[in-house]
Every structure is written in structure tokens, then in C-alpha cells.
Protein backbone atom coordinates (compact mmCIF):
# COMPACT_ATOMS: atom_id res chain seq x y z
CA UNK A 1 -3.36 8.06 8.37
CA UNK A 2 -6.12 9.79 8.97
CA UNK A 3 -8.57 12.28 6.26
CA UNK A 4 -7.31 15.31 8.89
CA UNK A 5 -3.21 14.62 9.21
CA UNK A 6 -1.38 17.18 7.20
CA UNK A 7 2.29 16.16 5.83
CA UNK A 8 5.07 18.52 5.84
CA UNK A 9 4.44 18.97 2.52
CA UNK A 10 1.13 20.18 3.31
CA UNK A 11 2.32 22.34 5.91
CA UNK A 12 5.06 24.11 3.77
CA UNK A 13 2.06 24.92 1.02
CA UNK A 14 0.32 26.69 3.87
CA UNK A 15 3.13 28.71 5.29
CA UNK A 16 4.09 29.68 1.97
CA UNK A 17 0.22 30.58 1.33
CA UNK A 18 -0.14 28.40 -1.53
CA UNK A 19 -3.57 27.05 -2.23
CA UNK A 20 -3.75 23.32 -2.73
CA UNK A 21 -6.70 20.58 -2.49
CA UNK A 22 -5.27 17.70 0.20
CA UNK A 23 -6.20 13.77 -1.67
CA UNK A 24 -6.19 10.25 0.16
CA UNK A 25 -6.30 7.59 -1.39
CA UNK A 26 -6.29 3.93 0.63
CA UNK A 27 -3.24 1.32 0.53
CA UNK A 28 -1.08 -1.38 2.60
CA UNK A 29 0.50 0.46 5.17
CA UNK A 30 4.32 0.86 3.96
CA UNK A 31 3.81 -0.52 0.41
CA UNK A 32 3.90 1.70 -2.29
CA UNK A 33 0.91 2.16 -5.29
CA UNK A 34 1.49 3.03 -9.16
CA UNK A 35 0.80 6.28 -9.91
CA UNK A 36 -1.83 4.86 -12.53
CA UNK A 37 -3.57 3.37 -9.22
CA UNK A 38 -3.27 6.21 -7.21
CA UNK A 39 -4.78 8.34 -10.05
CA UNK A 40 -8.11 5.69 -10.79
CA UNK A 41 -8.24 5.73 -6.45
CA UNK A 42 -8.75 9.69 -6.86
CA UNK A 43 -10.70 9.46 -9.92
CA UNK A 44 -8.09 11.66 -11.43
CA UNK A 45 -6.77 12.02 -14.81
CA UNK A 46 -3.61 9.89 -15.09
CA UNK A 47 -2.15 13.12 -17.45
CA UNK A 48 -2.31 14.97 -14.51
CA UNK A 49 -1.14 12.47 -11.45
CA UNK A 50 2.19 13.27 -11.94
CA UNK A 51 5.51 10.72 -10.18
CA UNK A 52 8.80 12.34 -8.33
CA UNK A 53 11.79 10.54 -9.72
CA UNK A 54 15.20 11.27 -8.58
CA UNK A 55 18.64 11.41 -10.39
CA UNK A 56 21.88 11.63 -10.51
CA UNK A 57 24.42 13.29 -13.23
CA UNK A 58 27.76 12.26 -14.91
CA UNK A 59 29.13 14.91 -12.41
CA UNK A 60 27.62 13.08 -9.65
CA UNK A 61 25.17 16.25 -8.65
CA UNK A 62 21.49 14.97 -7.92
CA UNK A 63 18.71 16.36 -9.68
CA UNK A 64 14.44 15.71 -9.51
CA UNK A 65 12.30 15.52 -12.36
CA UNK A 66 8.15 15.42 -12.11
CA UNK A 67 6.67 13.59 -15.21
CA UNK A 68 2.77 12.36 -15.60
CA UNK A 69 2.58 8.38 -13.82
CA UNK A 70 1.56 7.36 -17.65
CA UNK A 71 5.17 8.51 -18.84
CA UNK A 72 9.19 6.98 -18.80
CA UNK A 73 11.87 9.91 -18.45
CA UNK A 74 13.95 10.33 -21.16
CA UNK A 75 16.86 10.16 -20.07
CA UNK A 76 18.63 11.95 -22.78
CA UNK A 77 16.53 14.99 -22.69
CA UNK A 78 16.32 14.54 -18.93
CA UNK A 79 20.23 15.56 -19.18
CA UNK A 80 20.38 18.01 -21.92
CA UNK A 81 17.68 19.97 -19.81
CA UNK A 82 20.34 19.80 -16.17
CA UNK A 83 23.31 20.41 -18.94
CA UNK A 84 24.64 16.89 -17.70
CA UNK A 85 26.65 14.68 -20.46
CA UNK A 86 24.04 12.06 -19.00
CA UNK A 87 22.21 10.64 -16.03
CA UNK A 88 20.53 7.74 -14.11
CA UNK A 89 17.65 7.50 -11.52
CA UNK A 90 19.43 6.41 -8.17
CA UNK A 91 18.52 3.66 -6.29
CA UNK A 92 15.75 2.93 -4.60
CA UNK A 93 18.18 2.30 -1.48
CA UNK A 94 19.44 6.01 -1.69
CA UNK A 95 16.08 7.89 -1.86
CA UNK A 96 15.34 8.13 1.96
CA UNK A 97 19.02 9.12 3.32
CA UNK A 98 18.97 11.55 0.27
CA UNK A 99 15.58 12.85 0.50
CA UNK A 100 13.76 11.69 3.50
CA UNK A 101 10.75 10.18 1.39
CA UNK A 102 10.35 6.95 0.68
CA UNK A 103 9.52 5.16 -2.73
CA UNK A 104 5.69 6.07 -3.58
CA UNK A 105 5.98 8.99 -1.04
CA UNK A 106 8.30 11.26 -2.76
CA UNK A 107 7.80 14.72 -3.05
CA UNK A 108 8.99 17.24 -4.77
CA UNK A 109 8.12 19.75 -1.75
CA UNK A 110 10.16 19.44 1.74
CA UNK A 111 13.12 17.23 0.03
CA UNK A 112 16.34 17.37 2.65
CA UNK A 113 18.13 19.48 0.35
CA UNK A 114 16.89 21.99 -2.71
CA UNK A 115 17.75 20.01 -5.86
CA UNK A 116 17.43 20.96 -9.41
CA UNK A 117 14.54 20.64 -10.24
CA UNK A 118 12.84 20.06 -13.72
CA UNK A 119 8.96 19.40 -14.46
CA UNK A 120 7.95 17.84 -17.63
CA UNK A 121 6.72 20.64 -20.04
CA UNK A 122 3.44 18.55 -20.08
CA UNK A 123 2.89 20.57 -16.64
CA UNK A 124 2.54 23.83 -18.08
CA UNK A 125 -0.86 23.18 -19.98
CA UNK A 126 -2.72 22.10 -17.00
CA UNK A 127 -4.66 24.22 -14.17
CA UNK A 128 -3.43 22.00 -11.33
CA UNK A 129 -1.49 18.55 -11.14
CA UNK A 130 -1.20 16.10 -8.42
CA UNK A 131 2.06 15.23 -6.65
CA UNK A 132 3.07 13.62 -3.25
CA UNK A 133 2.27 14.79 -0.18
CA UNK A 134 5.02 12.79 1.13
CA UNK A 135 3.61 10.03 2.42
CA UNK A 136 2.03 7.02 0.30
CA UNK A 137 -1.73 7.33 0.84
CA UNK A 138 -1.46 11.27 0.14
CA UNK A 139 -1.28 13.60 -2.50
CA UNK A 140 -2.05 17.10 -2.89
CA UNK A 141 -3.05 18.75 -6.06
CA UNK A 142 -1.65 21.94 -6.87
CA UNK A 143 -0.99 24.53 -9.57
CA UNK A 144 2.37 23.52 -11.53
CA UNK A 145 3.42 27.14 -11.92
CA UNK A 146 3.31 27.82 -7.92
CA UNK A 147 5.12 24.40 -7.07
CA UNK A 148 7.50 24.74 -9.79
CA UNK A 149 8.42 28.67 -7.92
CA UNK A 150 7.98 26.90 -4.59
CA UNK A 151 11.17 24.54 -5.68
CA UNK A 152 12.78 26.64 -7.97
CA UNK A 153 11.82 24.39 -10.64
CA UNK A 154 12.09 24.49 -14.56
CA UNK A 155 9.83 23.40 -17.06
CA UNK A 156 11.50 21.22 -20.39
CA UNK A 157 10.53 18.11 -22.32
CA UNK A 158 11.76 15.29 -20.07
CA UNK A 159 9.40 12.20 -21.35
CA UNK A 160 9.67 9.84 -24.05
């Protein structure tokens, strides 16, 4: 991939005129990095490199959650914050026919479908975080408050 290709993700953010800063970081073609990796390879705080996990409720709805690459979900307060009785990250198997991205390129931006969406309440104290770009090797930082709108997301407490 080169410095100059722009992801859908990246494209969305500019139709929808939202400012972002574009980040590469390098890696095996195809194999997926740690967010703790991918934040040291952009010399960016780990508290604000933040992972795309996606889920699926007692009801059998799917829902996304965005928590900092240092933190688990909770998966209790994961559901209390969808109003599910509980739920449980699908697998990895699922992620591409239900999203399109791949494991270490999911993105909360430019998913198939519009899914709930909940960011970890973490998000709310920072200027910008760093998500996805959809790809593994990119990521675009962004502020939390205009992707959260972008995705009709929700901020709660979601980590342990």
C-alpha cells in the first residue's frame, strides 16, 4: 500500500467533510498487528489507538464497540449499554461476510451495514483517537465526537 492510497474509510471522512490525519504503519502483507504495535509503529499513545471489536446479542442483533488496544471489553457492561441480557464477540470467521473488513482492518467507518454502535467512554476525554482505516497497515486519527455522529455511535463504559 502505498503513503498516497486512500481507503474507503478515508474517502467517506472526506465526503462527509470530516477532518482526519491519514497513519501507515508497516506489516506482513495480510497478517494482522496488535493494536499495542500499531500504536509504538505511529509513536502514538496506546490510550488513544483504539481496536473495532464486533458482537453479537442474546437476541442475535450485531453490535460494534471501539475500546483503547490496552483494554478487554466488558462484556457485561458491553450489554447493559445495547440493553442485551448478554453478548459475545463473533468469530473471527464471520467478520468479513458481516462487515467486509478483515481482522486488524476493521473499521468502525464503511461497515456493510450501520450497526449499533458504542465507544468506550474513555473516548470522550481525548481531542482525537486513532481507528482503522480499513485496511491493516492504515489508520486514521480522528475526533471521537465526529466519528461517533458519523456512525451514530454512543458513548458508555464498555472496558474492564
Amino acid at each position: 500500500m502505498t503513503m498516497a492510497e486512500k481507503t474507503n474509510v478515508m474517502r467517506t471522512l472526506e465526503q462527509k467533510k470530516i477532518p482526519y490525519i491519514p497513519h501507515h504503519y508497516p506489516h506482513e502483507e495480510g497478517v494482522a498487528v496488535d493494536g499495542i504495535t500499531v500504536a509504538k509503529l505511529l509513536g502514538q499513545d496506546p490510550a488513544c489507538v483504539f481496536k473495532t471489536l464486533v458482537a453479537v446479542g442474546a437476541s442475535k442483533r450485531n453490535y460494534v464497540f471501539v475500546i483503547p488496544v490496552l483494554e478487554e471489553l466488558d462484556r457485561k457492561k458491553a450489554a447493559k449499554a445495547v440493553g442485551e441480557k448478554s453478548i459475545d464477540l463473533i468469530p473471527v470467521k464471520e467478520l468479513l461476510p458481516l462487515t467486509g473488513y478483515i481482522r486488524g482492518g476493521c473499521s468502525p467507518v464503511g461497515m456493510k451495514k450501520v450497526f449499533p454502535t458504542v465507544f468506550d467512554a474513555s473516548a470522550q476525554d481525548k481531542e482525537t483517537i486513532c481507528v482503522s482505516a480499513g485496511k491493516i497497515g492504515a489508520q486514521i486519527e480522528c475526533s471521537p465526537a465526529a466519528l461517533a455522529a458519523l456512525v451514530r455511535g454512543k458513548f458508555a463504559p464498555v472496558t474492564e
